[in-house]
Protein backbone atom coordinates (compact mmCIF):
# COMPACT_ATOMS: atom_id res chain seq x y z
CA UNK A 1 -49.08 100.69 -48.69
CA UNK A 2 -48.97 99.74 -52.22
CA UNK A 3 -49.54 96.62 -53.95
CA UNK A 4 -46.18 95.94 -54.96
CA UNK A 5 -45.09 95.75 -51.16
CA UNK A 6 -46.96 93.21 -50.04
CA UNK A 7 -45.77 89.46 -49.39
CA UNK A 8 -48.38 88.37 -51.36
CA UNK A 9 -47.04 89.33 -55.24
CA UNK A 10 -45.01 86.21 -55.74
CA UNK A 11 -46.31 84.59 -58.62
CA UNK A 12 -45.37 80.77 -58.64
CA UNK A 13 -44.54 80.45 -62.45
CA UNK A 14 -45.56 76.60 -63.98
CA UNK A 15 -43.87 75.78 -67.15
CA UNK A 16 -45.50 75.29 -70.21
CA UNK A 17 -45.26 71.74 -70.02
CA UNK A 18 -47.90 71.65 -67.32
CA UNK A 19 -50.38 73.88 -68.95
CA UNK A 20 -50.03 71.54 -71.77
CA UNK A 21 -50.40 68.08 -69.42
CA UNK A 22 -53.24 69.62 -67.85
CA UNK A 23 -55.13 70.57 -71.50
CA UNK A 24 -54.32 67.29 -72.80
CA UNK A 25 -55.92 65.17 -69.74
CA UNK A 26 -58.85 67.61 -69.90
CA UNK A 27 -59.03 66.75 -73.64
CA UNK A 28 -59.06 62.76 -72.47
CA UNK A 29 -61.83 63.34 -69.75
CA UNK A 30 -63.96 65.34 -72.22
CA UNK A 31 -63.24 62.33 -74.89
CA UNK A 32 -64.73 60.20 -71.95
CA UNK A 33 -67.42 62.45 -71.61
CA UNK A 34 -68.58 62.12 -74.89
CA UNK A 35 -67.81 58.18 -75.01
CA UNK A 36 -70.18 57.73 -71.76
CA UNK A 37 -73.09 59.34 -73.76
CA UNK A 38 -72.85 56.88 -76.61
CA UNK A 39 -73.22 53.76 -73.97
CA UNK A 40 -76.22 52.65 -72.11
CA UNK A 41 -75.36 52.00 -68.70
CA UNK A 42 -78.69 53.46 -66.62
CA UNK A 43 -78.57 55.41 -63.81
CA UNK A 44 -74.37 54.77 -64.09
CA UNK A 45 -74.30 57.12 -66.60
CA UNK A 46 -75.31 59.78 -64.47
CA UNK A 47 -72.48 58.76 -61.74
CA UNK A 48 -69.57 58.42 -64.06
CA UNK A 49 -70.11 61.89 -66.29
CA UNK A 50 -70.62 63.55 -62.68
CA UNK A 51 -67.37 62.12 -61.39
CA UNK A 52 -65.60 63.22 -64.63
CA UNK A 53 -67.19 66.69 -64.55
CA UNK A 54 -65.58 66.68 -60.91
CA UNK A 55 -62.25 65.74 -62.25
CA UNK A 56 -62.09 68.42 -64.69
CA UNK A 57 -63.79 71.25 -62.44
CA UNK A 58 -60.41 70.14 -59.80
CA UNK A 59 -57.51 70.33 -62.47
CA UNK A 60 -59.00 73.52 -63.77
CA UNK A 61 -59.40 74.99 -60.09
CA UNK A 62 -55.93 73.74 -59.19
CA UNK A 63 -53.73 74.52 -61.87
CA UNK A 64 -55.23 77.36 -63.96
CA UNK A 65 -56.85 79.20 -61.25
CA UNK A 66 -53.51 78.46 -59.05
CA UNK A 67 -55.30 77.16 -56.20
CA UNK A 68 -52.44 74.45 -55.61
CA UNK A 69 -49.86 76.96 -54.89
CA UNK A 70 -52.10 79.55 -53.15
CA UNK A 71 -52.29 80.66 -48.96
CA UNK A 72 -54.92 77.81 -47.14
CA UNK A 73 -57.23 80.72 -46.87
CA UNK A 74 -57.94 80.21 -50.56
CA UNK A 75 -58.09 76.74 -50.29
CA UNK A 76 -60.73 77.25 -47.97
CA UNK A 77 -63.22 78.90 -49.99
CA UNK A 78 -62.68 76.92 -53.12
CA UNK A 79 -63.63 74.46 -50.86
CA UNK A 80 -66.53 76.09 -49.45
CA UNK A 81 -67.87 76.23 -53.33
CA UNK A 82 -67.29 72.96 -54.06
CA UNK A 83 -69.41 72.13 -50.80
CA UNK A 84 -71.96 74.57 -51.94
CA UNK A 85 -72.08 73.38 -55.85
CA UNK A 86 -72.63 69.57 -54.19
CA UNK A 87 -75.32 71.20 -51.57
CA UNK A 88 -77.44 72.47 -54.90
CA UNK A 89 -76.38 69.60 -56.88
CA UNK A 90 -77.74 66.99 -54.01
CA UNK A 91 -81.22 68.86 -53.83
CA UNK A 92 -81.92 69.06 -57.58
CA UNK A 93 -81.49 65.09 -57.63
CA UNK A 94 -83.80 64.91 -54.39
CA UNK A 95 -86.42 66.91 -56.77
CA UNK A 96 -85.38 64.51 -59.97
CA UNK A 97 -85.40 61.32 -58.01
CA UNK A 98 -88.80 62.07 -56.36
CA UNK A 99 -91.05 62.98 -59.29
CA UNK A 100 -92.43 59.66 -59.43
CA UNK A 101 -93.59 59.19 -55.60
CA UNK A 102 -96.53 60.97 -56.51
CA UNK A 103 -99.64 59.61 -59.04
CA UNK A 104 -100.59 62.87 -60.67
CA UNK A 105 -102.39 62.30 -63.81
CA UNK A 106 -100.60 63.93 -66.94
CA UNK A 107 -97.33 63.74 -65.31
């Protein structure tokens, strides 16, 4: 069987207005990005530059990768990286957030 025969070669098409939508509100949240840096809001910062990296990491996966319009299969294991980048993401912070418990001199 060839490639051309199987039911899964439909490409869903987006116009060019999308691709341009999407760019543009990943222009705005990497504006934000930078605008976050330049204020002082403590350990908010952190929260509100992760939640815009989020943003942008889910418009990217849905519309250029063409998760949106894909089988649930694929939906699945986008999923299942998103679980595993927050699974790495959550243990770095434990090791961040925990420096401090201990008195080690130098440190």
């Amino acid at each position: 069987m060839s490639l051309s025969t199987t039911s899964h070669t439909h490409a869903h098409v987006l116009p060019k207005s999308t691709y341009y939508a999407v760019y543009a509100a990943l222009m705005v949240l990497l504006a934000a990005t930078v605008g976050f840096a330049y204020l002082d809001l403590g350990r908010l910062n952190f929260l509100i530059t992760m939640l815009i990296a989020a943003a942008k990491a889910v418009l990217i996966a849905l519309i250029f990768m063409h998760v949106r319009y894909s089988e649930r299969l694929v939906w699945l294991f986008a999923g299942a990286g998103f679980f595993w980048l927050a699974i790495l993401i959550a243990l770095a912070l434990n090791d961040y957030f925990t420096r401090g418990w201990l008195d080690i001199p130098g440190k």
